[in-house]
N, C-alpha and C. Protein backbone atom coordinates (compact mmCIF):
# COMPACT_ATOMS: atom_id res chain seq x y z
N UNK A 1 23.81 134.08 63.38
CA UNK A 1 23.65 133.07 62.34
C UNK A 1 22.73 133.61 61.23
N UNK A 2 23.09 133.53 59.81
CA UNK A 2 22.55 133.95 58.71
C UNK A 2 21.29 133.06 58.54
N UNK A 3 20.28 133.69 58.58
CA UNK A 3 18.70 132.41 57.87
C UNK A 3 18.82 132.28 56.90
N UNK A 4 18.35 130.89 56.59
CA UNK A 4 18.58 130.41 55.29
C UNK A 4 18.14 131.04 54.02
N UNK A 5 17.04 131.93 54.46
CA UNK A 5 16.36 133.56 53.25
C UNK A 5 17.29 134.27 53.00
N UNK A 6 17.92 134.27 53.51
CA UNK A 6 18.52 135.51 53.38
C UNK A 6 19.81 136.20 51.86
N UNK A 7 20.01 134.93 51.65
CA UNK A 7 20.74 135.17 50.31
C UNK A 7 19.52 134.97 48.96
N UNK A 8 18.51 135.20 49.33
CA UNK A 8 17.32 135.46 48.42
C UNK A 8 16.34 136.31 48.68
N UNK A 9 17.05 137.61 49.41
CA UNK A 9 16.78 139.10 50.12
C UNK A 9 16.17 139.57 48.76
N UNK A 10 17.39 139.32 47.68
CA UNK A 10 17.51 140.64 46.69
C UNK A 10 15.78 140.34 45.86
N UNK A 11 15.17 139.18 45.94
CA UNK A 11 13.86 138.79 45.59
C UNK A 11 13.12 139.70 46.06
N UNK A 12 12.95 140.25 47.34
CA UNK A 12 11.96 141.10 47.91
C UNK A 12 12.73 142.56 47.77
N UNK A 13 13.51 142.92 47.77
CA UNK A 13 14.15 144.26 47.56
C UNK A 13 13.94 145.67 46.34
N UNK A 14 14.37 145.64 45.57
CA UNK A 14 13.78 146.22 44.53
C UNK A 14 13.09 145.21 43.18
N UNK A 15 12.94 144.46 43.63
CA UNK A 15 11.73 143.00 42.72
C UNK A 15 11.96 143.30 41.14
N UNK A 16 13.48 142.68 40.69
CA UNK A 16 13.82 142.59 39.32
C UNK A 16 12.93 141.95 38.75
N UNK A 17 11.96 140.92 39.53
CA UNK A 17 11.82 140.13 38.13
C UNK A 17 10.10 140.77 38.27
N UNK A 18 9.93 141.81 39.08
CA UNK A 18 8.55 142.50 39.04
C UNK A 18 7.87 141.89 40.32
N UNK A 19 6.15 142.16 39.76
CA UNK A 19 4.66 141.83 40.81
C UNK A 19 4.39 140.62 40.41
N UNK A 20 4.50 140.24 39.89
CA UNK A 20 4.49 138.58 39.22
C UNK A 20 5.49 138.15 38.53
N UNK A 21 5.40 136.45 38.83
CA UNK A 21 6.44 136.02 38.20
C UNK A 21 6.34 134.57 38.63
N UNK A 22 6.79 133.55 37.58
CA UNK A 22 6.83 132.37 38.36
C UNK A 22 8.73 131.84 37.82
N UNK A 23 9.03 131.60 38.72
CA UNK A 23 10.74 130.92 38.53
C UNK A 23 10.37 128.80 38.71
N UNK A 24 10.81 128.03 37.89
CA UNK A 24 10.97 126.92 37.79
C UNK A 24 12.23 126.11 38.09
N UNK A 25 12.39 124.93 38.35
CA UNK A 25 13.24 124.08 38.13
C UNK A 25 13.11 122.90 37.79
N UNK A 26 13.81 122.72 36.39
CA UNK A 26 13.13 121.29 35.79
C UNK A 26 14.17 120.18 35.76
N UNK A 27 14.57 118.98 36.60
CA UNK A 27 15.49 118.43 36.27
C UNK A 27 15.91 117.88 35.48
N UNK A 28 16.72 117.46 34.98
CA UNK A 28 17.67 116.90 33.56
C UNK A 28 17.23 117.32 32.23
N UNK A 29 16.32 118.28 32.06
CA UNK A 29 15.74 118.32 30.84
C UNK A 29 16.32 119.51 30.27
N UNK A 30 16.62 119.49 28.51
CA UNK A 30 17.49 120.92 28.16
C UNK A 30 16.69 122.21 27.93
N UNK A 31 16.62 123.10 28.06
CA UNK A 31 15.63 124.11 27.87
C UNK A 31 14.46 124.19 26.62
N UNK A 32 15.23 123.37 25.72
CA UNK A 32 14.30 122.95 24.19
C UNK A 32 12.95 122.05 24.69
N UNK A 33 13.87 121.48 25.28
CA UNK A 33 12.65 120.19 25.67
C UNK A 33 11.44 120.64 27.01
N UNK A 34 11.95 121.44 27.85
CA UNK A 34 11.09 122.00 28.45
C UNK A 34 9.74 123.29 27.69
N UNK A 35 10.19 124.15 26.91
CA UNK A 35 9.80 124.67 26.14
C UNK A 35 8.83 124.09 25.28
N UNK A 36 9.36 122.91 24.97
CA UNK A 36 8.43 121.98 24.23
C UNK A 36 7.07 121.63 25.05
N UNK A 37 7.17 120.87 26.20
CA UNK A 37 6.69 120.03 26.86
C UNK A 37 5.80 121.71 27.32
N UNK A 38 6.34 122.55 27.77
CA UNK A 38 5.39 123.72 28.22
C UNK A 38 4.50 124.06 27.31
N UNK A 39 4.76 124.00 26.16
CA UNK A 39 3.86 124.50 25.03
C UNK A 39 4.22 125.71 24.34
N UNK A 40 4.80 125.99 23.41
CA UNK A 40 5.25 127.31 23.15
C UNK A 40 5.17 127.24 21.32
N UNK A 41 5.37 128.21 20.43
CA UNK A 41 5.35 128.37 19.20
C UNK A 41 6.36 128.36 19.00
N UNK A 42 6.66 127.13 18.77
CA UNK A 42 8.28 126.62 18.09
C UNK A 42 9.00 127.39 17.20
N UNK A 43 8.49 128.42 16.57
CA UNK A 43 8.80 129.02 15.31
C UNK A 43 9.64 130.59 16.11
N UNK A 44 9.09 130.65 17.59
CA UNK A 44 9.76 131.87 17.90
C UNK A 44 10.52 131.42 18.68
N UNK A 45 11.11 130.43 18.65
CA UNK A 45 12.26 130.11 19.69
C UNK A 45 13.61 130.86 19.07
N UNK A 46 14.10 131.55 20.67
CA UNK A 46 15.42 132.24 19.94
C UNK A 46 16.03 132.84 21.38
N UNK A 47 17.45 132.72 21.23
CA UNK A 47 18.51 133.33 22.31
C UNK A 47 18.13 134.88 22.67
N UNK A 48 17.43 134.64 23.86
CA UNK A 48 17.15 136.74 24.14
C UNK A 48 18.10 136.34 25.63
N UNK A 49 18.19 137.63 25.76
CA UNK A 49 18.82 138.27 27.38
C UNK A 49 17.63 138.23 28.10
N UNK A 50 17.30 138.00 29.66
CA UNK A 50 16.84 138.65 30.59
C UNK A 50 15.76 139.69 30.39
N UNK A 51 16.34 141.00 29.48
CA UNK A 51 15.32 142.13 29.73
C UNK A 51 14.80 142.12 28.74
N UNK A 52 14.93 141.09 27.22
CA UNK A 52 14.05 140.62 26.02
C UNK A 52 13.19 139.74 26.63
N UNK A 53 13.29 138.87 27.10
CA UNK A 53 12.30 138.04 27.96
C UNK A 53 11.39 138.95 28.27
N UNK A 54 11.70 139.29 29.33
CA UNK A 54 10.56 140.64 30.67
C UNK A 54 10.10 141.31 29.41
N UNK A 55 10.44 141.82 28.59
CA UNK A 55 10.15 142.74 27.29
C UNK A 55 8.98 142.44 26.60
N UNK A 56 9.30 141.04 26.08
CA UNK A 56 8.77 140.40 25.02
C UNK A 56 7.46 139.83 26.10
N UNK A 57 7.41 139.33 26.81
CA UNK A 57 6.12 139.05 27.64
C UNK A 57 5.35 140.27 28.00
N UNK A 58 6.28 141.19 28.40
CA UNK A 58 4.58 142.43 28.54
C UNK A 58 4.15 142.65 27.22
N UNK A 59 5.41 142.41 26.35
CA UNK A 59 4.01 143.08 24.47
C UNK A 59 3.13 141.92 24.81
N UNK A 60 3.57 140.53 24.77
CA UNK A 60 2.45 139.84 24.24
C UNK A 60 1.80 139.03 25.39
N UNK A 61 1.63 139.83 26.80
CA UNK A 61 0.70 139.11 27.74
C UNK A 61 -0.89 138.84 27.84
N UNK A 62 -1.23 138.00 27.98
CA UNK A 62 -2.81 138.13 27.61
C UNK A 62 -3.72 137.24 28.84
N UNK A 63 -2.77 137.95 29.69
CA UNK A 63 -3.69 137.07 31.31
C UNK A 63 -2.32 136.39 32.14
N UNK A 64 -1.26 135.99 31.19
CA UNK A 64 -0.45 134.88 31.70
C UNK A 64 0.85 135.46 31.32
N UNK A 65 1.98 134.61 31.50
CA UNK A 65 3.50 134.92 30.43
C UNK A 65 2.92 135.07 29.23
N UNK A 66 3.71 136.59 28.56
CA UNK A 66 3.75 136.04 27.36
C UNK A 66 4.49 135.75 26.50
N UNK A 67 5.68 135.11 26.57
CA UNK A 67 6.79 134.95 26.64
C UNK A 67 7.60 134.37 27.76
N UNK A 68 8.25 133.06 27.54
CA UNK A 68 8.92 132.67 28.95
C UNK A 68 10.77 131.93 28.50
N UNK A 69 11.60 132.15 29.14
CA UNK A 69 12.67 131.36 28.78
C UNK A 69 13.46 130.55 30.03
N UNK A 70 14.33 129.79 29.55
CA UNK A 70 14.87 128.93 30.15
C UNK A 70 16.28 128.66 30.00
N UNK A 71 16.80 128.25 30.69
CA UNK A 71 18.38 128.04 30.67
C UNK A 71 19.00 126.94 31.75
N UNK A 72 19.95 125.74 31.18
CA UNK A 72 20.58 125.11 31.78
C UNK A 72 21.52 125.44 32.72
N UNK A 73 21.60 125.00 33.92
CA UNK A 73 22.32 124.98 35.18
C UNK A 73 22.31 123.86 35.64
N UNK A 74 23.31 123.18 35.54
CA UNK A 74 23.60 121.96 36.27
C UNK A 74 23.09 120.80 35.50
N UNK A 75 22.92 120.20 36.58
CA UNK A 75 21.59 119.31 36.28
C UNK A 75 20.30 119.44 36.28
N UNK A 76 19.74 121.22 35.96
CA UNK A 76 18.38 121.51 35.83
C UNK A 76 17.99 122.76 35.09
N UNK A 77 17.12 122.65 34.45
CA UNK A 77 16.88 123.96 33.40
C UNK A 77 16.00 124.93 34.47
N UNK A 78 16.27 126.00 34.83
CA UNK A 78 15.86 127.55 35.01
C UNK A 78 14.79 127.92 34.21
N UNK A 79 13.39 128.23 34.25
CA UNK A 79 12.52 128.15 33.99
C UNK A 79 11.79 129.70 34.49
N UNK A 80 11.90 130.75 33.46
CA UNK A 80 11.23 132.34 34.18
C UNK A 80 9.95 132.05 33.21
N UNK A 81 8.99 132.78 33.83
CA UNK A 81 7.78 133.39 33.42
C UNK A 81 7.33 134.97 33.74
N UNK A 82 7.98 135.68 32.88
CA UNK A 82 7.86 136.87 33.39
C UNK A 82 6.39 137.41 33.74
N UNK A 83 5.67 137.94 34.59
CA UNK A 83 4.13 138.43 34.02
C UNK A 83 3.38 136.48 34.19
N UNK A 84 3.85 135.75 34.34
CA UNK A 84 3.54 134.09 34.46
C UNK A 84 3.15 133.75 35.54
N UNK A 85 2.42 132.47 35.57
CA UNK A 85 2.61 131.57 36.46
C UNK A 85 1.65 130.48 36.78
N UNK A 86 2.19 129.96 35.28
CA UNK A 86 1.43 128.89 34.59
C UNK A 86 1.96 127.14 35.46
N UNK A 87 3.12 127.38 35.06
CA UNK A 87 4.16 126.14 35.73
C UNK A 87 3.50 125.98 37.72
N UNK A 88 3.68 126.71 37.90
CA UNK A 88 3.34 126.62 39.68
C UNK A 88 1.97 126.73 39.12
N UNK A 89 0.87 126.57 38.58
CA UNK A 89 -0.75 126.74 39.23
C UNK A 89 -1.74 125.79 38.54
N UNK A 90 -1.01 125.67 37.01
CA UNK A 90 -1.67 125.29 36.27
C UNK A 90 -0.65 123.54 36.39
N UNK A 91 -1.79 122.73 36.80
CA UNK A 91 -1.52 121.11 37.18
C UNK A 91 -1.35 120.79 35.70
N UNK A 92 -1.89 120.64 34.91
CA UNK A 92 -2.07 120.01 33.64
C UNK A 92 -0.20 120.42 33.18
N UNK A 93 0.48 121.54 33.14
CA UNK A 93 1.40 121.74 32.45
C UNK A 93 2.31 121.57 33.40
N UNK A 94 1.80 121.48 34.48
CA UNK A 94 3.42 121.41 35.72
C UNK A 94 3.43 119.64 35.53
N UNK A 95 2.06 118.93 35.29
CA UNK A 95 2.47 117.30 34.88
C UNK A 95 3.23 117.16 33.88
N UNK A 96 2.67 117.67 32.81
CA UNK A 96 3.16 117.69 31.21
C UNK A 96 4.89 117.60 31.34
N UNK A 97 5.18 119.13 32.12
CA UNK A 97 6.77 119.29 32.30
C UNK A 97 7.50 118.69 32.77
N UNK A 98 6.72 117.47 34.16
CA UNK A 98 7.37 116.58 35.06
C UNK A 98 7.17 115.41 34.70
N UNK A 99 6.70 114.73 33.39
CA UNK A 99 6.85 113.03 32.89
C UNK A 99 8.57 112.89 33.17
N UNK A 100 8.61 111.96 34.28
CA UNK A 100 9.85 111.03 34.27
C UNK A 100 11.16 111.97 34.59
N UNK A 101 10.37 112.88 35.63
CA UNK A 101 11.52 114.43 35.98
C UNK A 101 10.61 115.16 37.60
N UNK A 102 11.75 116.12 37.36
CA UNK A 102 10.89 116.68 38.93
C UNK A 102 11.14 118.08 38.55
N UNK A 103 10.23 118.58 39.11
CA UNK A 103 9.74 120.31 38.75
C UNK A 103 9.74 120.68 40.25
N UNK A 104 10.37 121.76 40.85
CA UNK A 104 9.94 122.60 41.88
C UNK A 104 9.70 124.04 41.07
N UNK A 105 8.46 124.67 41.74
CA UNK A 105 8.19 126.22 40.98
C UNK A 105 7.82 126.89 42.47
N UNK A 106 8.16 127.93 41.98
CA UNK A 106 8.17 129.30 43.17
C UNK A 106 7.42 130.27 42.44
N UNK A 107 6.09 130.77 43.00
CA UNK A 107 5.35 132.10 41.99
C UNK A 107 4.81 132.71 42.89
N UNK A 108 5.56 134.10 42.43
CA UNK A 108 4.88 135.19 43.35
C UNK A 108 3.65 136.15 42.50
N UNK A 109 2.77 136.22 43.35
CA UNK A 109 2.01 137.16 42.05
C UNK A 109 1.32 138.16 43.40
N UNK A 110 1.45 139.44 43.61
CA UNK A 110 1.25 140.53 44.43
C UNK A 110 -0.26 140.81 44.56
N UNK A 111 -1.13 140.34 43.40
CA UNK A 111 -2.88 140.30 42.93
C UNK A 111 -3.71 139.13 43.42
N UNK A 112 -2.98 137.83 43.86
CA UNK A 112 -3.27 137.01 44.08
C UNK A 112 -2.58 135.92 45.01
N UNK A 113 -2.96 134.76 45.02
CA UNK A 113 -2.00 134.07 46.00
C UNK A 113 -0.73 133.89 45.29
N UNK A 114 0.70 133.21 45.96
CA UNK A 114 2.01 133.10 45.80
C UNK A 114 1.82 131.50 45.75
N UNK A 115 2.59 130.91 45.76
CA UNK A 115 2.57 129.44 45.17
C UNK A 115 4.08 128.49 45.55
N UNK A 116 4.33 127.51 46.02
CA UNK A 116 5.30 126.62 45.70
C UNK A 116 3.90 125.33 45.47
N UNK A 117 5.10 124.81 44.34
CA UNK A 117 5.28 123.37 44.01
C UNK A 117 5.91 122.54 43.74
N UNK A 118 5.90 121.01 44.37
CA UNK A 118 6.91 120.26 44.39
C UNK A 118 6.27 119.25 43.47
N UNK A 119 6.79 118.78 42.34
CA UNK A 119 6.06 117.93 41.60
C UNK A 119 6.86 116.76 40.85
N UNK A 120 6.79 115.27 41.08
CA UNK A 120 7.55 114.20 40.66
C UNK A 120 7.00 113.51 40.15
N UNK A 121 7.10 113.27 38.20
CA UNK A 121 6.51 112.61 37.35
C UNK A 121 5.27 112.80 37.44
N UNK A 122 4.68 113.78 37.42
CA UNK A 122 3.31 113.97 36.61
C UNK A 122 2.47 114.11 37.84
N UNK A 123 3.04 113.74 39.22
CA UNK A 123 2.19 113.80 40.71
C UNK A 123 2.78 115.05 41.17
N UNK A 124 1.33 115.79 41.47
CA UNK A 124 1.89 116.94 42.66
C UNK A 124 2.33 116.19 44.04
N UNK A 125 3.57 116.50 44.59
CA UNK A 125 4.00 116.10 46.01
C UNK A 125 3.23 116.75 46.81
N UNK A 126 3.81 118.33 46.90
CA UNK A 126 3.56 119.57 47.50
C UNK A 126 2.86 120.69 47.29
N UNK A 127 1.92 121.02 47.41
CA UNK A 127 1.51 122.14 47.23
C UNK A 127 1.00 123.51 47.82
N UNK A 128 0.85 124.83 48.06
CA UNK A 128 0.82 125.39 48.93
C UNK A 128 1.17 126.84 48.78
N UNK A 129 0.49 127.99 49.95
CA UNK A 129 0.90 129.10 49.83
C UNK A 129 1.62 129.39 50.11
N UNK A 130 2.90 129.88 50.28
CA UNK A 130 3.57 130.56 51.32
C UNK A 130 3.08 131.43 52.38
N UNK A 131 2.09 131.82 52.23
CA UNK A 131 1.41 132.45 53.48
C UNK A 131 1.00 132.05 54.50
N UNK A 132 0.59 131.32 53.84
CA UNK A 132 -0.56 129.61 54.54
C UNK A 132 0.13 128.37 54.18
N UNK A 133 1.00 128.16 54.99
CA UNK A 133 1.88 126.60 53.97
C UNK A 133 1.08 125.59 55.22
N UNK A 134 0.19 125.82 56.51
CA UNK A 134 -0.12 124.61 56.80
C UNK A 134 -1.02 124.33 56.12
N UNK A 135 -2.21 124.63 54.88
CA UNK A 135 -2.87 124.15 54.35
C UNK A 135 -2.23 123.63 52.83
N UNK A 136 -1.04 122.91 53.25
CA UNK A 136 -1.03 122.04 52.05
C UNK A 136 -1.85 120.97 51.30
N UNK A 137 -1.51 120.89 50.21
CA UNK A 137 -2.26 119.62 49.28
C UNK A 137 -1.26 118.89 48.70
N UNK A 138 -1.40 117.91 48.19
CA UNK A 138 -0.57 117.28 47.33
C UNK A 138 -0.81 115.47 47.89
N UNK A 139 0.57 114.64 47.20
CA UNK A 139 0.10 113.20 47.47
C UNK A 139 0.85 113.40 48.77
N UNK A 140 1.96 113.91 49.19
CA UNK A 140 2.62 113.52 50.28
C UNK A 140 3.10 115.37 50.80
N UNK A 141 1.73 115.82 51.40
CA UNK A 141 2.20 117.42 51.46
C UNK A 141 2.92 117.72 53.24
N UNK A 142 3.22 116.51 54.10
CA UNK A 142 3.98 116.94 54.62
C UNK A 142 5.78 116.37 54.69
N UNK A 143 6.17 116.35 52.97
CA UNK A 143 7.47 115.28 52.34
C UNK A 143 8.36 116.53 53.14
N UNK A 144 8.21 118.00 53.13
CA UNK A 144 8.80 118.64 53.37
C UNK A 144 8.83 119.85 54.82
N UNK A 145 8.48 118.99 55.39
CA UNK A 145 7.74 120.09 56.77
C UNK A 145 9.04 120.22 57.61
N UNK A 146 10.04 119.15 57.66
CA UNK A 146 11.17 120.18 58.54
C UNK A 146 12.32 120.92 57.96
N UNK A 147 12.33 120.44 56.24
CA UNK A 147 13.13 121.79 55.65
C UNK A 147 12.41 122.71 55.59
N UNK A 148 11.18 123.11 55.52
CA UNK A 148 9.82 124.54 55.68
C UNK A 148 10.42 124.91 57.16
N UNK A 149 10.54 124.08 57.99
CA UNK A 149 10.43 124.81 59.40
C UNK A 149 12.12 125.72 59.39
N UNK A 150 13.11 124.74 58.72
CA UNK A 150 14.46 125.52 58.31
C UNK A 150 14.61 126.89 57.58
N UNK A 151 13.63 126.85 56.62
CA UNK A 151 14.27 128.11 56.11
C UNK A 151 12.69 129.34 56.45
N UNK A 152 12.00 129.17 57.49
CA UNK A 152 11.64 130.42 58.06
C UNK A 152 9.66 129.88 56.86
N UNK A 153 9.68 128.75 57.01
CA UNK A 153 8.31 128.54 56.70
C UNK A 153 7.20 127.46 57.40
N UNK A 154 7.01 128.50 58.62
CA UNK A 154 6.21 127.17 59.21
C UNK A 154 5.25 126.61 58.99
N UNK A 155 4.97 125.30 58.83
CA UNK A 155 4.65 123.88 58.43
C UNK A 155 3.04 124.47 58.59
N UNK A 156 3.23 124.70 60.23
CA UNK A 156 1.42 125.03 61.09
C UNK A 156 1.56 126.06 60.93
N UNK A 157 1.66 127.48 59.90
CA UNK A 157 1.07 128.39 60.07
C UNK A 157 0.16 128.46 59.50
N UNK A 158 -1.14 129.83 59.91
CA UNK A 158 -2.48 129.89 59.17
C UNK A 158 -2.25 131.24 58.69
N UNK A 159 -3.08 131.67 57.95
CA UNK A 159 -2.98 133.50 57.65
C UNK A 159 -3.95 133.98 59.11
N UNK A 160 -4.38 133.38 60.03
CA UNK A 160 -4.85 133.76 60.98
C UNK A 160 -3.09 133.83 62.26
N UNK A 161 -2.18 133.33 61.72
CA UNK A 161 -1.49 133.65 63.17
C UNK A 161 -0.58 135.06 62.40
N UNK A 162 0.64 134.81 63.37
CA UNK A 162 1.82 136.07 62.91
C UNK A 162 2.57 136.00 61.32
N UNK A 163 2.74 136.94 60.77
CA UNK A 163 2.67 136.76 59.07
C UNK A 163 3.92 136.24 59.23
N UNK A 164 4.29 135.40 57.65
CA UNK A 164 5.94 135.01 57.47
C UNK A 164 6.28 136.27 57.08
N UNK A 165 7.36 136.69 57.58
CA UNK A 165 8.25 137.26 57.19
C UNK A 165 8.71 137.75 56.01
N UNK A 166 8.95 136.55 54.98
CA UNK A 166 9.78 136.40 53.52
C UNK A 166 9.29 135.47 53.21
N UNK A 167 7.86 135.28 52.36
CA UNK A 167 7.27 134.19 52.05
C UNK A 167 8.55 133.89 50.41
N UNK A 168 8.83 134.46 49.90
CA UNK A 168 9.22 134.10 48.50
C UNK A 168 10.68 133.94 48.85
N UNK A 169 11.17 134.83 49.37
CA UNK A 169 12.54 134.26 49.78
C UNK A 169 12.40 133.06 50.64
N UNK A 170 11.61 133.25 51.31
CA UNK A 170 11.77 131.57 52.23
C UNK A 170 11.49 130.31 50.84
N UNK A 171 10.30 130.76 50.34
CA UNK A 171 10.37 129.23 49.53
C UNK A 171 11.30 129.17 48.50
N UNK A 172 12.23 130.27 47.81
CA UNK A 172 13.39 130.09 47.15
C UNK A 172 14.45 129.35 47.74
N UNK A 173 14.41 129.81 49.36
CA UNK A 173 15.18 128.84 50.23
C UNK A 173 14.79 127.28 50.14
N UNK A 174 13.74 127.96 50.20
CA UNK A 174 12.61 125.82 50.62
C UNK A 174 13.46 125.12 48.75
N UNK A 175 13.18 125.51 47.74
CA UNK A 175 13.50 125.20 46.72
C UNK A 175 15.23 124.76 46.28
N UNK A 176 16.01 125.94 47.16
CA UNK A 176 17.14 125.55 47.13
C UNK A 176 17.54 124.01 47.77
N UNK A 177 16.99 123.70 48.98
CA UNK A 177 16.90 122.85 49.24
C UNK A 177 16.88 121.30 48.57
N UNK A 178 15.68 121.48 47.71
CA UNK A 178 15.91 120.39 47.03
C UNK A 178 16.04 119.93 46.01
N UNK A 179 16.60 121.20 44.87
CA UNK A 179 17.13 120.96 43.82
C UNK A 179 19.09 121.10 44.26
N UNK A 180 19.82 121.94 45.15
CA UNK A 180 20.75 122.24 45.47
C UNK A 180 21.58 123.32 44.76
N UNK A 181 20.79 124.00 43.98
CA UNK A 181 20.77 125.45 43.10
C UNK A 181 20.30 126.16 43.50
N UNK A 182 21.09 127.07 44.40
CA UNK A 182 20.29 128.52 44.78
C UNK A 182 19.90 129.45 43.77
N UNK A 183 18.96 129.96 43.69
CA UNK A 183 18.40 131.18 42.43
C UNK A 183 19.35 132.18 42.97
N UNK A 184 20.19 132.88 42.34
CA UNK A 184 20.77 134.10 42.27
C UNK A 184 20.66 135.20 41.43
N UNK A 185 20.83 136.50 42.01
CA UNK A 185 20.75 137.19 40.75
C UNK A 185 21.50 137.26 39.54
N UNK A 186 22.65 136.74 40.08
CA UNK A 186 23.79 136.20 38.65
C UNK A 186 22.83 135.97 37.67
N UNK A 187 22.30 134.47 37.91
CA UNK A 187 21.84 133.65 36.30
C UNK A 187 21.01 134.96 35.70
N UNK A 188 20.72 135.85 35.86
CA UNK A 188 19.53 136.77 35.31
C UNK A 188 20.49 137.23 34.08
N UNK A 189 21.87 137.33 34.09
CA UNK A 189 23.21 137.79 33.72
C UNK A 189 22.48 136.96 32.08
N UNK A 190 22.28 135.58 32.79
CA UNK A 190 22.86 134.29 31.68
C UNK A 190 21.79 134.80 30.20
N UNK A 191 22.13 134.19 29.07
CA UNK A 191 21.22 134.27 27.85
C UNK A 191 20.46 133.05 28.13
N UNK A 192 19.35 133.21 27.76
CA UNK A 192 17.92 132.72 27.81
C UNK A 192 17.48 132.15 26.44
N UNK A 193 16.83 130.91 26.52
CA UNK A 193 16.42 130.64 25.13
C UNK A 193 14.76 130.38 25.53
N UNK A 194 14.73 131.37 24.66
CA UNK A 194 13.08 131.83 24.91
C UNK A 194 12.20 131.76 23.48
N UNK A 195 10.58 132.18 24.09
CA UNK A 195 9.34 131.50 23.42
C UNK A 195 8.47 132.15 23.67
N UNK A 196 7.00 132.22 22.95
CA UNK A 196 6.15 132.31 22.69
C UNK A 196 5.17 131.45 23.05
N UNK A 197 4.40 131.37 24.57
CA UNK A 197 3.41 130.34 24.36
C UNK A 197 2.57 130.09 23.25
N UNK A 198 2.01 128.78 22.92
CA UNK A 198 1.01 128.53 21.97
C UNK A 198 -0.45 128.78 22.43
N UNK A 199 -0.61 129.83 21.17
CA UNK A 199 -2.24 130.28 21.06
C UNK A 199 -2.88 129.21 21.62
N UNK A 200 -2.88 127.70 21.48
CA UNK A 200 -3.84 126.72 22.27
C UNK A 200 -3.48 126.63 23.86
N UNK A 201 -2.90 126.84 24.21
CA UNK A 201 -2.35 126.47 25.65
C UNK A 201 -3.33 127.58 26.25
């Protein structure tokens, strides 16, 4: 039987999207409006590919993304931060993005801790390491403890017991879950309408 990680292998494999990175999912909202609500310099909004994104954020990184884009799928906008990972850490903008919507973010960063968040209208649900997902936070941080135990993230682990396995592929799994959009490497294919965070943010 295939684990539910496992079609989000190619995440840990040769790591397209790099050592950091945060991936989003914003529901019903169009990539303009997320962009907006994230904070970005309206004036550089513009259709890049994938490797203009990744590009355009290492010229202009300055601690964070510097540069992030987004793209509609479904019923939810795709949300990269190349060099990022503002959306998963930073509460103030993962609320901002989730008025009257739901945000799940997945951020891996290789320097520091990794991140899921589950966030509905402006409340963190979920929050948590993948390393350590039994020390969650949030209003309701065990909403998700037997899809965690499904896709290879247990609920009670500590960084004191046996390591996960595939912390980022598991919570891409955990994420697939409850948006019903698996991250693939396809969408990386898709054009991106991307930005410039704002100097105030």
């Amino acid at each position: 039987m295939t684990e539910p990680y496992e079609e989000f292998r190619w995440l840990s494999g040769n790591r397209p999207l790099g050592e950091i990175y945060c991936v989003s999912f914003v529901r019903g909202l169009s990539p303009t409006e997320v962009l907006h609500r994230f904070g970005v310099d309206e004036s550089t909004i513009e259709e890049v590919t994938f490797e203009e994104l990744d590009e355009r954020s290492m010229e202009n990184s300055n601690g964070a993304a510097g540069y992030i884009g987004a793209v509609k799928i479904g019923d939810w906008a795709v949300v990269i931060e190349p060099g990022g990972w503002q959306i998963a850490v930073d509460s103030e903008i993962r609320a901002r993005i989730s008025q009257g919507t739901e945000v799940v973010s997945v951020c891996c960063h290789d320097y520091a801790s990794d991140t899921f968040a589950h966030e509905i209208d402006g409340k963190t649900i979920t929050w948590f390491d993948p390393l350590a997902p039994s020390s969650r936070s949030g209003s309701d941080p065990d909403r998700l403890v037997d899809a965690m135990r499904d896709v290879g993230l247990n609920p009670d682990h500590t960084f004191e017991g046996p390591s996960i396995d595939y912390p980022i592929p598991s919570s891409f799994a955990l994420a697939s879950r409850i948006t019903g959009l698996p991250f693939s490497q396809d969408m990386l294919n898709l054009r991106f309408l991307g930005a410039e965070p704002s100097e105030e943010e």
